[in-house]
N, C-alpha and C. Protein backbone atom coordinates (compact mmCIF):
# COMPACT_ATOMS: atom_id res chain seq x y z
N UNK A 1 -49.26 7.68 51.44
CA UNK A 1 -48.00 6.93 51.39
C UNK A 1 -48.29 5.46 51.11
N UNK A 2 -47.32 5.01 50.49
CA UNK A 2 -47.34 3.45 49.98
C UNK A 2 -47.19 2.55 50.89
N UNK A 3 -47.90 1.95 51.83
CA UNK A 3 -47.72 1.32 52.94
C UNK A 3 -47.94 -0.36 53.01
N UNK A 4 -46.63 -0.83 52.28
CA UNK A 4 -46.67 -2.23 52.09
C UNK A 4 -45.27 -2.76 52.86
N UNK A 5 -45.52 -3.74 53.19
CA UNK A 5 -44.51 -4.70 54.40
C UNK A 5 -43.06 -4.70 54.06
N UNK A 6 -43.19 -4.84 52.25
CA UNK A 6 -41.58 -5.03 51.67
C UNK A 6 -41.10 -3.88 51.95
N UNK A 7 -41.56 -2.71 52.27
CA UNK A 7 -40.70 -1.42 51.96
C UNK A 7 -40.33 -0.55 53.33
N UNK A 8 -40.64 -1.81 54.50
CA UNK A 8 -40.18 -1.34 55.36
C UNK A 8 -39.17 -1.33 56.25
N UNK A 9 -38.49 -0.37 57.07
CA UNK A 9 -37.32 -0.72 58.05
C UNK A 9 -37.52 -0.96 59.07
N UNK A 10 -37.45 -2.19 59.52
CA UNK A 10 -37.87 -2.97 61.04
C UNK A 10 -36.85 -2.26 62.24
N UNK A 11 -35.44 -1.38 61.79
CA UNK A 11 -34.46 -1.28 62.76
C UNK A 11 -34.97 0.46 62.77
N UNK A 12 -35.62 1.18 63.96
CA UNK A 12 -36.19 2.58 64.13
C UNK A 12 -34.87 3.37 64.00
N UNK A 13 -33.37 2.84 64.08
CA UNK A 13 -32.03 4.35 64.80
C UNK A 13 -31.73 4.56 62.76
N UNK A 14 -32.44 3.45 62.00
CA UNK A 14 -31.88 3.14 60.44
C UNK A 14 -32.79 5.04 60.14
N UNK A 15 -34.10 4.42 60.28
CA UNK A 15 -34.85 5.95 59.75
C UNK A 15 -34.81 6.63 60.50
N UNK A 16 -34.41 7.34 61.89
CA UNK A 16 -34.26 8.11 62.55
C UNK A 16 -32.87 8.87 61.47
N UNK A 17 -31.63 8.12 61.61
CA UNK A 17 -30.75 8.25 60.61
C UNK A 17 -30.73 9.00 59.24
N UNK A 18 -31.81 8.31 58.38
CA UNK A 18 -32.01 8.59 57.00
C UNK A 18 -32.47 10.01 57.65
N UNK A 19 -33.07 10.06 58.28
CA UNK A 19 -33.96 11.78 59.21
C UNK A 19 -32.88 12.82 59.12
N UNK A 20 -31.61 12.54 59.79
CA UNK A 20 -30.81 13.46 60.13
C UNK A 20 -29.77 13.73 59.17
N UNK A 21 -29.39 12.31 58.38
CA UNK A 21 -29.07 12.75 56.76
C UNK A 21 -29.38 13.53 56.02
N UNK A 22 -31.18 13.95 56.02
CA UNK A 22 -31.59 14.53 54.67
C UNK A 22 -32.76 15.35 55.71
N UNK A 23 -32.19 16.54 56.41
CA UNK A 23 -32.72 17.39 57.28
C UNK A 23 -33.42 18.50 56.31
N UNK A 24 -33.44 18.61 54.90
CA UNK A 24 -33.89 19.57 54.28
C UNK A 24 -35.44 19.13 53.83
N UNK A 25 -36.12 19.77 54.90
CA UNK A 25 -37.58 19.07 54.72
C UNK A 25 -38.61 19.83 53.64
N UNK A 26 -39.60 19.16 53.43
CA UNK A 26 -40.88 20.11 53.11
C UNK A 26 -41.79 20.05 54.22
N UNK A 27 -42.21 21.16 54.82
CA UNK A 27 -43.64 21.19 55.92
C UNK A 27 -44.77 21.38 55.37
N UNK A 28 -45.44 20.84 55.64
CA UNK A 28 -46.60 21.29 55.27
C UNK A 28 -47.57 21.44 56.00
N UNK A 29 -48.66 21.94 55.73
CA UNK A 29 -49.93 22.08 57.00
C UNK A 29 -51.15 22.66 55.73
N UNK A 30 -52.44 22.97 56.88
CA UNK A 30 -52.94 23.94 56.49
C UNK A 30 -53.96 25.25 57.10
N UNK A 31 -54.28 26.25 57.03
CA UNK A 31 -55.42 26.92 57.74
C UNK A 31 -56.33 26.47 57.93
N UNK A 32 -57.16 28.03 58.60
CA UNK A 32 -58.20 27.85 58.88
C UNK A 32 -59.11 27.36 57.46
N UNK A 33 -58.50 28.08 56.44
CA UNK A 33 -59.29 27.95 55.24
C UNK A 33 -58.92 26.82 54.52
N UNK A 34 -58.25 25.56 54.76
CA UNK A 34 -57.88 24.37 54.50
C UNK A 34 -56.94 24.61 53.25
N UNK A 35 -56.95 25.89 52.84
CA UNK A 35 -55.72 25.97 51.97
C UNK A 35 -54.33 24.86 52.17
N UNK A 36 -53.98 24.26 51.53
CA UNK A 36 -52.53 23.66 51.81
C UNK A 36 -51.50 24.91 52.01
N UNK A 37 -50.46 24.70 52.41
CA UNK A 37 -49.34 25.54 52.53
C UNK A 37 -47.78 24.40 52.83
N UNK A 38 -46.25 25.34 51.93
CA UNK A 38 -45.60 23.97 52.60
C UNK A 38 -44.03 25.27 51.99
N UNK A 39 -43.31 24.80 52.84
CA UNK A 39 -42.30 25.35 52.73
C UNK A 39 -40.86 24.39 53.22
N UNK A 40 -39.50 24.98 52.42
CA UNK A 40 -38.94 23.58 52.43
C UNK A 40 -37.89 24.59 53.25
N UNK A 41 -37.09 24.15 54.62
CA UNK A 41 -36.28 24.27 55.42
C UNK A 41 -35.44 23.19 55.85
N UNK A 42 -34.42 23.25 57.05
CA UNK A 42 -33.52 22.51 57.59
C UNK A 42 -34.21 21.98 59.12
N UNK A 43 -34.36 21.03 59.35
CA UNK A 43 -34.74 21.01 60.58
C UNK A 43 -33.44 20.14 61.51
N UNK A 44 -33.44 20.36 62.84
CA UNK A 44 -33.10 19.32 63.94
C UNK A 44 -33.74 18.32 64.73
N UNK A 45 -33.50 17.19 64.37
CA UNK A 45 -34.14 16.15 65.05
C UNK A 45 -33.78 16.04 66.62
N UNK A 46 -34.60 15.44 67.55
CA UNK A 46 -33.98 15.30 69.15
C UNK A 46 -35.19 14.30 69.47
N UNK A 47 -34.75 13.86 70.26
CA UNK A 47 -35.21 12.57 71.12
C UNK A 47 -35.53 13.22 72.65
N UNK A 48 -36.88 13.37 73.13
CA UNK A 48 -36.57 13.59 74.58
C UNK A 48 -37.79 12.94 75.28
N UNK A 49 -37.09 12.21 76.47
CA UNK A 49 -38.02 11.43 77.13
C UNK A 49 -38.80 10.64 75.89
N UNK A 50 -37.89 9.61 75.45
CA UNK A 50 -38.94 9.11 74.27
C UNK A 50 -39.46 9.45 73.42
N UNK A 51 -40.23 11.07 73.26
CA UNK A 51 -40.58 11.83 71.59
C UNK A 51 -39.15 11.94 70.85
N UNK A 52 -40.00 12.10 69.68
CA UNK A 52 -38.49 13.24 69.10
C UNK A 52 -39.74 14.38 68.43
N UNK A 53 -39.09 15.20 68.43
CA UNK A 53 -38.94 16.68 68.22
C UNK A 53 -38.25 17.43 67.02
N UNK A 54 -38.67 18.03 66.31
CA UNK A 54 -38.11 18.55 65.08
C UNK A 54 -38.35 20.35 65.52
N UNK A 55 -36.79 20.85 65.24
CA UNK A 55 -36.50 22.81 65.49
C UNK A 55 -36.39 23.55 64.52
N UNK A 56 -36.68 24.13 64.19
CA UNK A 56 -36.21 25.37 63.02
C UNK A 56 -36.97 26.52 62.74
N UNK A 57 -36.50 27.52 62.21
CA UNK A 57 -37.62 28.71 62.39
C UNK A 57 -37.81 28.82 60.64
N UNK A 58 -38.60 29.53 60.62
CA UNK A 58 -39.61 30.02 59.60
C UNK A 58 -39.54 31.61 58.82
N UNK A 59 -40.11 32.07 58.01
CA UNK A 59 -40.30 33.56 57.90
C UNK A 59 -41.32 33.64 58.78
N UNK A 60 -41.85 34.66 59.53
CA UNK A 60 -42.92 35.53 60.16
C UNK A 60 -43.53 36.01 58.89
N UNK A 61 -45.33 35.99 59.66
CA UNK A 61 -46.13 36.23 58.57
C UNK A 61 -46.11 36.26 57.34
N UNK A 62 -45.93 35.15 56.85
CA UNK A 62 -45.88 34.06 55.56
C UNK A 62 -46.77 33.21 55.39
N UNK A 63 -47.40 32.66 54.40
CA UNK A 63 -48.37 32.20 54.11
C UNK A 63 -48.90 30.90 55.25
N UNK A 64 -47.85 30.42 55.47
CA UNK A 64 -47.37 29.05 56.63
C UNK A 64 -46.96 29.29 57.49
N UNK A 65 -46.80 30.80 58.31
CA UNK A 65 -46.62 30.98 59.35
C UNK A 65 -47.96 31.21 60.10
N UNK A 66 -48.72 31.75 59.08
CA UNK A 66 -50.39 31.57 59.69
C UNK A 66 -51.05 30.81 59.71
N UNK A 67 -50.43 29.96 58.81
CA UNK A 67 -51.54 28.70 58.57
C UNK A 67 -50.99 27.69 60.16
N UNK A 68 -50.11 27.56 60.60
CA UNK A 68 -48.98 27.31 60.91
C UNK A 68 -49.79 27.20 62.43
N UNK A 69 -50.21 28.56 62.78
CA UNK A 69 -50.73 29.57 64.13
C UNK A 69 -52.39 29.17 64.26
N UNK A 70 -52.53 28.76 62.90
CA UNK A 70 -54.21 28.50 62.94
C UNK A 70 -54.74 27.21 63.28
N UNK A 71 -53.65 26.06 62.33
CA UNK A 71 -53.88 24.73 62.49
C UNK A 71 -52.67 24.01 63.11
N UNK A 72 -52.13 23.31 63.96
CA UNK A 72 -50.75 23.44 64.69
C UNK A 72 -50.83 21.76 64.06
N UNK A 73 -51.58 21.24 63.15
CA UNK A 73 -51.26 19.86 62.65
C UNK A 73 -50.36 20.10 61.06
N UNK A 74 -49.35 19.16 61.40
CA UNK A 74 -48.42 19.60 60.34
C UNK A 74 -47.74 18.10 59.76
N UNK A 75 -46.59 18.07 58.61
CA UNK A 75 -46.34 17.31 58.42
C UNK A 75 -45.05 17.06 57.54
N UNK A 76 -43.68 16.82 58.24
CA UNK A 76 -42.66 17.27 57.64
C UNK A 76 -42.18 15.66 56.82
N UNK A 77 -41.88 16.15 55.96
CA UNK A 77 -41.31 15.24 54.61
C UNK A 77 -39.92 15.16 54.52
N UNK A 78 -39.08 13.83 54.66
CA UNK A 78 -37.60 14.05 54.27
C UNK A 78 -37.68 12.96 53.53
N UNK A 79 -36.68 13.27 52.02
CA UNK A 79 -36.39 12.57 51.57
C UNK A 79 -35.00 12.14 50.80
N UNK A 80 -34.68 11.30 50.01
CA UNK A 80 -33.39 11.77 49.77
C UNK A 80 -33.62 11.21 48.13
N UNK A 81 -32.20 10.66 47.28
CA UNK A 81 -32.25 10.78 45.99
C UNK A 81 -33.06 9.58 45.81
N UNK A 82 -33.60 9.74 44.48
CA UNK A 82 -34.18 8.71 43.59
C UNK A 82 -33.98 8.22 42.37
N UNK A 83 -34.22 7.63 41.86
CA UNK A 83 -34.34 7.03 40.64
C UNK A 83 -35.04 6.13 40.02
N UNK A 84 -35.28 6.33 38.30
CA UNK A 84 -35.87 4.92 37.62
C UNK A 84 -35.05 4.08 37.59
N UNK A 85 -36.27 3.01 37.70
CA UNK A 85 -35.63 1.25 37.51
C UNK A 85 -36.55 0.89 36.22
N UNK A 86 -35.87 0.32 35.45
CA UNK A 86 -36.07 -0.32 34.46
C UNK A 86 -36.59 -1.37 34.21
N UNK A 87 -37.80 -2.08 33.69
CA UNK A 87 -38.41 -3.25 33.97
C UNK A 87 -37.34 -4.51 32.96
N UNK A 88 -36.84 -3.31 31.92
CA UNK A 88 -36.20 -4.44 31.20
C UNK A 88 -35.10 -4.97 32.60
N UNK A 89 -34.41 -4.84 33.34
CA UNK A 89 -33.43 -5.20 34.19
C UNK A 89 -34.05 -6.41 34.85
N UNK A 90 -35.57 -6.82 34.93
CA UNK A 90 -35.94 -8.32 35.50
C UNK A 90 -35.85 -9.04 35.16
N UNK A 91 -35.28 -10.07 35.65
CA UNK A 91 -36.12 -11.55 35.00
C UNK A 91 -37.28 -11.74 34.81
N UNK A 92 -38.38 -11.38 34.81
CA UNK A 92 -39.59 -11.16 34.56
C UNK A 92 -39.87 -10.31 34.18
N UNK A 93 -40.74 -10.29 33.32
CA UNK A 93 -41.49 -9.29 32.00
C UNK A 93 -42.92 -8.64 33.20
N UNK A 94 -42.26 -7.20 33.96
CA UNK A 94 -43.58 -6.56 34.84
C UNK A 94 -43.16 -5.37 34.30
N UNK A 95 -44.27 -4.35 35.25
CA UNK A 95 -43.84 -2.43 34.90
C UNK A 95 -42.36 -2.23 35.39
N UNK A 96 -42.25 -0.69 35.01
CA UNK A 96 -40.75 -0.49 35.28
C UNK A 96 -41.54 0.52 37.08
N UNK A 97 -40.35 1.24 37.32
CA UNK A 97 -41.04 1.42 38.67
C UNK A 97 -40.06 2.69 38.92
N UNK A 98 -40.06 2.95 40.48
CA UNK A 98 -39.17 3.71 40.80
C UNK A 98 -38.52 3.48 42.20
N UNK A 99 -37.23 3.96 42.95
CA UNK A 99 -37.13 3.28 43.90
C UNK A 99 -36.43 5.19 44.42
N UNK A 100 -37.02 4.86 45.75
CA UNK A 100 -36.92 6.14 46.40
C UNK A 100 -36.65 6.04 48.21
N UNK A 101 -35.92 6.78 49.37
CA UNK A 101 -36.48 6.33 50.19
C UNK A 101 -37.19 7.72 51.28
N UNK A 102 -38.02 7.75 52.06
CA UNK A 102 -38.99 8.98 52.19
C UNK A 102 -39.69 8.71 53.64
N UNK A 103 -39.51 9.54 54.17
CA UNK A 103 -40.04 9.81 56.07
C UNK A 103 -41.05 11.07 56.10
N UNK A 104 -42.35 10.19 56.77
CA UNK A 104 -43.49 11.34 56.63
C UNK A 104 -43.18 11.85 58.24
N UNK A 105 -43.20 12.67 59.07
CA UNK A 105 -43.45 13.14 60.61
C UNK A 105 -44.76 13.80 60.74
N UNK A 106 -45.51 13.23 60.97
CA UNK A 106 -46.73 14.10 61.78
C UNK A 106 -46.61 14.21 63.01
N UNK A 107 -46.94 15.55 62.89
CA UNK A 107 -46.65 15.97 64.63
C UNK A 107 -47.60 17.35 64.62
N UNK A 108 -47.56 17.68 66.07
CA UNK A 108 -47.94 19.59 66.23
C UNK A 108 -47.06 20.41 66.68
N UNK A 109 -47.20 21.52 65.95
CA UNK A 109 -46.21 22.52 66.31
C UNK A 109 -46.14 23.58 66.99
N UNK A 110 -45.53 24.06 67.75
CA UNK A 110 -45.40 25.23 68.40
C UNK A 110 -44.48 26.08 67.93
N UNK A 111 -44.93 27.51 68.07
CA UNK A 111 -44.57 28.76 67.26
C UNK A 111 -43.55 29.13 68.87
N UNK A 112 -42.00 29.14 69.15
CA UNK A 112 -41.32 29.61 70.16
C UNK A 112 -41.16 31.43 70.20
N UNK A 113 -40.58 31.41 71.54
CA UNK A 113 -40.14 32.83 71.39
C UNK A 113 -38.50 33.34 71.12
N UNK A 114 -38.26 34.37 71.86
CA UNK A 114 -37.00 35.21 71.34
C UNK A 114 -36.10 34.05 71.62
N UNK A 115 -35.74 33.76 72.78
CA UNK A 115 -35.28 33.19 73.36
C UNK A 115 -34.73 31.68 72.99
N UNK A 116 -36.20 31.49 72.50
CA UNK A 116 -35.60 29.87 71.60
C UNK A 116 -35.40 29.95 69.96
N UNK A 117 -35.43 31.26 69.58
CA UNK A 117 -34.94 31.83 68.56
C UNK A 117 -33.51 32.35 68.53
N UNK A 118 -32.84 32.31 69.27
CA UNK A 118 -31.40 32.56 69.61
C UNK A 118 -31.12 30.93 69.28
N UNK A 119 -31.32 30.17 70.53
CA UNK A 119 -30.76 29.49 70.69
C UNK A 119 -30.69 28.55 69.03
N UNK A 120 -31.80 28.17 68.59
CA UNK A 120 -31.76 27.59 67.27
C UNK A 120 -31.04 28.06 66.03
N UNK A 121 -31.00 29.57 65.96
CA UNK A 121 -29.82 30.14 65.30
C UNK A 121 -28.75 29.84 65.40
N UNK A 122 -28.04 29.98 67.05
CA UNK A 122 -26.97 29.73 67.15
C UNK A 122 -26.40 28.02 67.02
N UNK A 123 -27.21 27.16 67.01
CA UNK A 123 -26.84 25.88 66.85
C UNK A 123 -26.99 25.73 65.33
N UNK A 124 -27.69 25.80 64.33
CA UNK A 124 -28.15 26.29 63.03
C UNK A 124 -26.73 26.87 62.60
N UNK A 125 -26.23 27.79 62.68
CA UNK A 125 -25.16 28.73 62.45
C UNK A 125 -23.92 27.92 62.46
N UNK A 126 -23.80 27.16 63.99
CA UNK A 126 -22.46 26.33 64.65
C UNK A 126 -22.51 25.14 63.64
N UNK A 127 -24.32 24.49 63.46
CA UNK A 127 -23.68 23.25 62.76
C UNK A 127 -23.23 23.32 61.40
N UNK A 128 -23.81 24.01 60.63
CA UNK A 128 -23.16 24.28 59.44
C UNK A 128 -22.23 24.67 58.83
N UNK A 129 -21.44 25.22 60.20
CA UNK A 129 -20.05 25.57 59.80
C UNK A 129 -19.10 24.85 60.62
N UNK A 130 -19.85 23.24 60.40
CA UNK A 130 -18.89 22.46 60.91
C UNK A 130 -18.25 22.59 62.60
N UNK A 131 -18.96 23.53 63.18
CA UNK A 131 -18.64 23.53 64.62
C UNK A 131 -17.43 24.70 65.22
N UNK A 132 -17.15 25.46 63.72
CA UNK A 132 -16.24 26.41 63.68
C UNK A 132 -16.36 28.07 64.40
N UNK A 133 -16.24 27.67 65.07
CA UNK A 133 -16.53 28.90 66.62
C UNK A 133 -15.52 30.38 65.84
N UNK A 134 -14.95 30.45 65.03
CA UNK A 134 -14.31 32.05 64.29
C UNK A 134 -14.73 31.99 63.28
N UNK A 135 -15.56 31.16 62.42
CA UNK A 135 -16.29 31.23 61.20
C UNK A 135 -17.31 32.69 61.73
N UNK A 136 -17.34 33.55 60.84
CA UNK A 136 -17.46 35.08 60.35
C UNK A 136 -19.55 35.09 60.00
N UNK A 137 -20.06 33.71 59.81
CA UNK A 137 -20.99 33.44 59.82
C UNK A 137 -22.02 32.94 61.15
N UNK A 138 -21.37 32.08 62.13
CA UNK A 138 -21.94 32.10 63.34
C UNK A 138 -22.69 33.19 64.13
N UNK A 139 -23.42 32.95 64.84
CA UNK A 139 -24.59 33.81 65.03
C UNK A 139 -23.58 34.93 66.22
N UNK A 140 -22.95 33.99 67.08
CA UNK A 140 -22.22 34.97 68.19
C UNK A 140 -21.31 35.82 67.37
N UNK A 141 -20.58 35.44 66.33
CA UNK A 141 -20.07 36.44 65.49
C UNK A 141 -20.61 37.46 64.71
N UNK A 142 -21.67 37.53 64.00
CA UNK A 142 -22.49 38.34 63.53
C UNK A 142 -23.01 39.61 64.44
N UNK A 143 -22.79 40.89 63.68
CA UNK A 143 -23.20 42.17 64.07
C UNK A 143 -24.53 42.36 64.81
N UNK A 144 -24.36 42.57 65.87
CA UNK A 144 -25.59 42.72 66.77
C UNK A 144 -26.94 43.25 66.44
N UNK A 145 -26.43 44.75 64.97
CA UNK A 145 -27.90 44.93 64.96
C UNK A 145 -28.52 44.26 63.58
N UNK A 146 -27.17 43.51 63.36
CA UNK A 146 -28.02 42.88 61.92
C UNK A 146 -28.64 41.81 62.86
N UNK A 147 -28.45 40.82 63.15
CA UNK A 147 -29.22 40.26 63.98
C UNK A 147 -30.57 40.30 65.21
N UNK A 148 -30.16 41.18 65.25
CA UNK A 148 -31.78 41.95 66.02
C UNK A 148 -32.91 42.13 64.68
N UNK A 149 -32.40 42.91 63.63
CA UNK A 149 -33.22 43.34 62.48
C UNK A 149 -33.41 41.88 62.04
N UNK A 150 -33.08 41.21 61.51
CA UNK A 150 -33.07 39.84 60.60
C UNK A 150 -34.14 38.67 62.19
N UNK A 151 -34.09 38.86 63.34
CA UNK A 151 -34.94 38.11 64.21
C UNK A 151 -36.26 38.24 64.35
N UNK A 152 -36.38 39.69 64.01
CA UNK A 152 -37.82 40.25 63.86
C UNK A 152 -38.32 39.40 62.11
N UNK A 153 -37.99 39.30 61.66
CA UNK A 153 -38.80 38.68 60.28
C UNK A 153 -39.05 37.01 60.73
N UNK A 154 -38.20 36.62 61.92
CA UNK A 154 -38.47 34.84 61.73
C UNK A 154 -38.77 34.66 63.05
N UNK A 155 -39.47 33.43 62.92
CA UNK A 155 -39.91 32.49 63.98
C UNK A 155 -39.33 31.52 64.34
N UNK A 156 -39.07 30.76 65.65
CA UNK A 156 -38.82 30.03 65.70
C UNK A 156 -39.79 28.69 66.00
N UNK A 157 -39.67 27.17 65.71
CA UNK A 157 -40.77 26.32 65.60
C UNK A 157 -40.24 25.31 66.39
N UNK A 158 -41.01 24.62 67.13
CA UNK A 158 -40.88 23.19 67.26
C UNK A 158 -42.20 21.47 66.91
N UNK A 159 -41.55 20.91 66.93
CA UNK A 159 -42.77 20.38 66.92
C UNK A 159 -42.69 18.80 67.03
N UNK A 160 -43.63 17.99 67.60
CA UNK A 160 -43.85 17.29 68.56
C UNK A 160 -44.34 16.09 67.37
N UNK A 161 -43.30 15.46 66.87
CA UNK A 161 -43.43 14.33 66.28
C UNK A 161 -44.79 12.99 66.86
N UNK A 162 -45.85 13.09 66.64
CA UNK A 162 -46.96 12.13 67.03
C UNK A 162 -47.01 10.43 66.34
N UNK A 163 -46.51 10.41 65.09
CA UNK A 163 -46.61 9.43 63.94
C UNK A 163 -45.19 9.38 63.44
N UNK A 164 -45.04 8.59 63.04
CA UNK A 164 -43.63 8.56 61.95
C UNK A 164 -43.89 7.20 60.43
N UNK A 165 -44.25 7.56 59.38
CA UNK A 165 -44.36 6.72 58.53
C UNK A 165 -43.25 6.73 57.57
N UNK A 166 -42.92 5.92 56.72
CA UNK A 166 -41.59 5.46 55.95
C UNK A 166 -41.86 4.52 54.80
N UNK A 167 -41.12 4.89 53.45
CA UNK A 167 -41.12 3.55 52.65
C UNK A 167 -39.87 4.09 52.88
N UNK A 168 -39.08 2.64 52.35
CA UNK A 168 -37.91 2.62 51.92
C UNK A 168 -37.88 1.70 50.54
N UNK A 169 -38.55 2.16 49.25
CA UNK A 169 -38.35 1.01 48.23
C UNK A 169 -36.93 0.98 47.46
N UNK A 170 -36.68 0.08 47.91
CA UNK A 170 -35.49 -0.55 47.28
C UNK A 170 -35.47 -1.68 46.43
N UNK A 171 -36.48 -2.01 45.70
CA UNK A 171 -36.59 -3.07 44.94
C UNK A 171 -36.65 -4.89 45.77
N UNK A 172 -36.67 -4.66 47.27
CA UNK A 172 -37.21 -5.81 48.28
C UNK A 172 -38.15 -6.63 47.64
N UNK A 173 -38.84 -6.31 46.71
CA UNK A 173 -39.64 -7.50 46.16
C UNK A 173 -39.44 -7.87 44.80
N UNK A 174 -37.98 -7.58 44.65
CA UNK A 174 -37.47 -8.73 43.42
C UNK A 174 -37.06 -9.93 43.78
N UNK A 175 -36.75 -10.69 42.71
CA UNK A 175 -36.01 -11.83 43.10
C UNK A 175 -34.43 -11.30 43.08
N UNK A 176 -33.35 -12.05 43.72
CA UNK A 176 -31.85 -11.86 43.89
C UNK A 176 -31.34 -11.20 42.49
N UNK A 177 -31.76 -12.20 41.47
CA UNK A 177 -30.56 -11.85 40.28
C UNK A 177 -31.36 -10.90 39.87
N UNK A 178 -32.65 -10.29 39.83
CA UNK A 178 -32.72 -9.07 39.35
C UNK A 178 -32.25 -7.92 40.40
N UNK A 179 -32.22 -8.18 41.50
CA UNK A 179 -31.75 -7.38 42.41
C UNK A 179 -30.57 -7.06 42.19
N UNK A 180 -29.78 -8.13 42.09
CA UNK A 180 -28.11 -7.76 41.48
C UNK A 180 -27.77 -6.81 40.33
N UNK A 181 -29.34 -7.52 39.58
CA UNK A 181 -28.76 -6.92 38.15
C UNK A 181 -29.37 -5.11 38.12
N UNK A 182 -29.75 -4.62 39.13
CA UNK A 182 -30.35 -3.46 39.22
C UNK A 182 -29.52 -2.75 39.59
N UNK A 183 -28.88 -2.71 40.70
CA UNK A 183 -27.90 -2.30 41.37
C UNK A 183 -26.76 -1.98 40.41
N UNK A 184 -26.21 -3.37 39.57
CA UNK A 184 -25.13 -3.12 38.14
C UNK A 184 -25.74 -1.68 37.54
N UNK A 185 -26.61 -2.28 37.19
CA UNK A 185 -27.37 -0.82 36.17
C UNK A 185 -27.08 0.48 36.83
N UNK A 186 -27.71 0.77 38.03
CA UNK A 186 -28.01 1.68 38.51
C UNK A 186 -26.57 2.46 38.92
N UNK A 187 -25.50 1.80 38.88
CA UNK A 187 -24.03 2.21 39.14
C UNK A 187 -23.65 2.70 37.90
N UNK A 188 -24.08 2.67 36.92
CA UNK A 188 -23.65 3.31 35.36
C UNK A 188 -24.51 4.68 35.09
N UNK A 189 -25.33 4.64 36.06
CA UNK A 189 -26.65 5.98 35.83
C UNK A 189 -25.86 7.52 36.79
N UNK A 190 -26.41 8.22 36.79
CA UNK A 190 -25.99 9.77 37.49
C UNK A 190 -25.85 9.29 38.76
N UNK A 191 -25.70 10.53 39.59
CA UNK A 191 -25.17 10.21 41.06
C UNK A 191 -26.30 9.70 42.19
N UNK A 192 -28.09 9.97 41.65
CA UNK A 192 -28.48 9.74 42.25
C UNK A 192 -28.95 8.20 42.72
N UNK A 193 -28.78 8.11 41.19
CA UNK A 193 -28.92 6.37 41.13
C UNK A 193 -27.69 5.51 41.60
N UNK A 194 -26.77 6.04 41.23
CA UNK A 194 -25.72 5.68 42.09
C UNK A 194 -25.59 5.29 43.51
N UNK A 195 -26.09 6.49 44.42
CA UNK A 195 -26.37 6.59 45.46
C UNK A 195 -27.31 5.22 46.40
N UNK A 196 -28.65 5.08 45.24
CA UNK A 196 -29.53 4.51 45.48
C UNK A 196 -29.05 2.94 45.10
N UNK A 197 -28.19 3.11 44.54
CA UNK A 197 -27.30 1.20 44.40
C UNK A 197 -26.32 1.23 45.51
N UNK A 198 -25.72 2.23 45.73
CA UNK A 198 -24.94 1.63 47.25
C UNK A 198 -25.89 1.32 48.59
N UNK A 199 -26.63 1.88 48.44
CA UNK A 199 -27.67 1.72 49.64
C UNK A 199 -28.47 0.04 49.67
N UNK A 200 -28.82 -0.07 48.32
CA UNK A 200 -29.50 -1.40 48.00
C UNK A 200 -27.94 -2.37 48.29
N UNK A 201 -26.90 -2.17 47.89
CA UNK A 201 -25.99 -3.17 47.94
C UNK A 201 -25.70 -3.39 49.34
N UNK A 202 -25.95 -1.99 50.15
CA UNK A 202 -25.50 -2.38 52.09
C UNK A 202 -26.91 -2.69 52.43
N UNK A 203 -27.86 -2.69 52.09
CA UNK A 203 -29.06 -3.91 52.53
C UNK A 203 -29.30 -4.88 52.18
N UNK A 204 -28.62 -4.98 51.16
CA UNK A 204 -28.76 -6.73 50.23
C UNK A 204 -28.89 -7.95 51.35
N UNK A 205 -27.67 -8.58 52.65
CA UNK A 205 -27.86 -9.06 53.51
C UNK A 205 -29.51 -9.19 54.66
N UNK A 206 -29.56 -7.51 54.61
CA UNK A 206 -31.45 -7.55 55.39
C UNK A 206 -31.91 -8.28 54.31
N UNK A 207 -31.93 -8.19 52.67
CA UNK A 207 -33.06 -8.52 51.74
C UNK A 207 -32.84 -10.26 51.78
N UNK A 208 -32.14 -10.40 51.03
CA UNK A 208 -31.31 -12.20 50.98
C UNK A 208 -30.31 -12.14 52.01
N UNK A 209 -31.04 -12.63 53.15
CA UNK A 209 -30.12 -13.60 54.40
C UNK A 209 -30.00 -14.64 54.02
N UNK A 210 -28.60 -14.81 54.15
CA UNK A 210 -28.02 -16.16 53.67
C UNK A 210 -28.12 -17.15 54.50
């Protein structure tokens, strides 16, 4: 990871935040045989006694469910949209670049049982349907033995956030009027760049304090 001063967020609830925004992670780890392995899921963030903690289950015996069981050091990735920036958009003649923002979690994980395999379903199930307790998809609604059959294939995980690293590049090491003038640009581009100019325009104040 790119670990320079401009690209960071001094306020911890900002990237905890960006965390729970963009819960669709990649994990990764690896075995005994240092193979990499990485699979992309939903996780839940939690705070307890000071850690936070990331939940979600897995397939059973999957490439990363063993690797998973072998090496319990792991490393979940959230990120959200990106885009190119254009060098022509500076006042200065440098490379063009890219601006992205991205949360590494290292932590170790534990493989749970039945029990905390319910429970993560059923919150999993509730949050996605908006909290809708007769939605036909919730886990307490769902047919008993499809759910018994479908529990046996997955695991449930937790895991014990140790590190937390972050860029947030947002173009922090321009000067103002190219900063302005990036943001213009980037509001005429697709949604992701879009995205990535409203974000730069509600930090503009952190970047140029007036």
């Amino acid at each position: 990871m790119y670990d320079l001063p401009h690209h960071k967020e001094k306020d911890q609830d900002e990237i905890i935040q960006f965390m729970k925004d963009h819960p669709f992670v990649f994990l990764t780890g690896s075995g005994a045989d240092s193979k990499p392995v990485v699979t992309q899921i939903p996780v839940f963030i939690d705070e307890k006694d000071g850690k936070y903690f990331l939940t979600g289950h897995i397939m059973r015996n999957t490439d990363h469910h063993k690797a998973f069981e072998q090496n319990k050091n792991v490393l979940a990735v959230f990120t959200g949209p990106h885009t190119y920036v254009s060098a022509t958009w500076y006042t200065k003649p440098v490379g063009s670049t890219w601006n992205y923002m991205s949360v590494h979690a290292h932590g170790t994980i534990r493989i749970g049982d039945k029990d905390e395999l319910v429970a993560i379903l059923k919150r999993l199930t509730l949050h996605y349907e908006n909290g809708n307790t007769a939605s036909s998809t919730v886990f307490d609604n769902l047919p008993t033995e499809y759910t018994e059959r479908m529990m046996k294939a997955i695991v449930p995980f937790e895991i014990e956030v140790n590190e937390l690293q972050h860029v947030f590049k947002l173009s922090q090491d321009r000067d103002e009027k190219s900063y302005d003038n990036i943001i213009q640009q980037l509001k005429q581009k697709d949604s992701d760049a879009k995205w990535i100019a409203a974000i730069m325009e509600k930090r503009k104040p952190k970047v140029f304090p007036s």
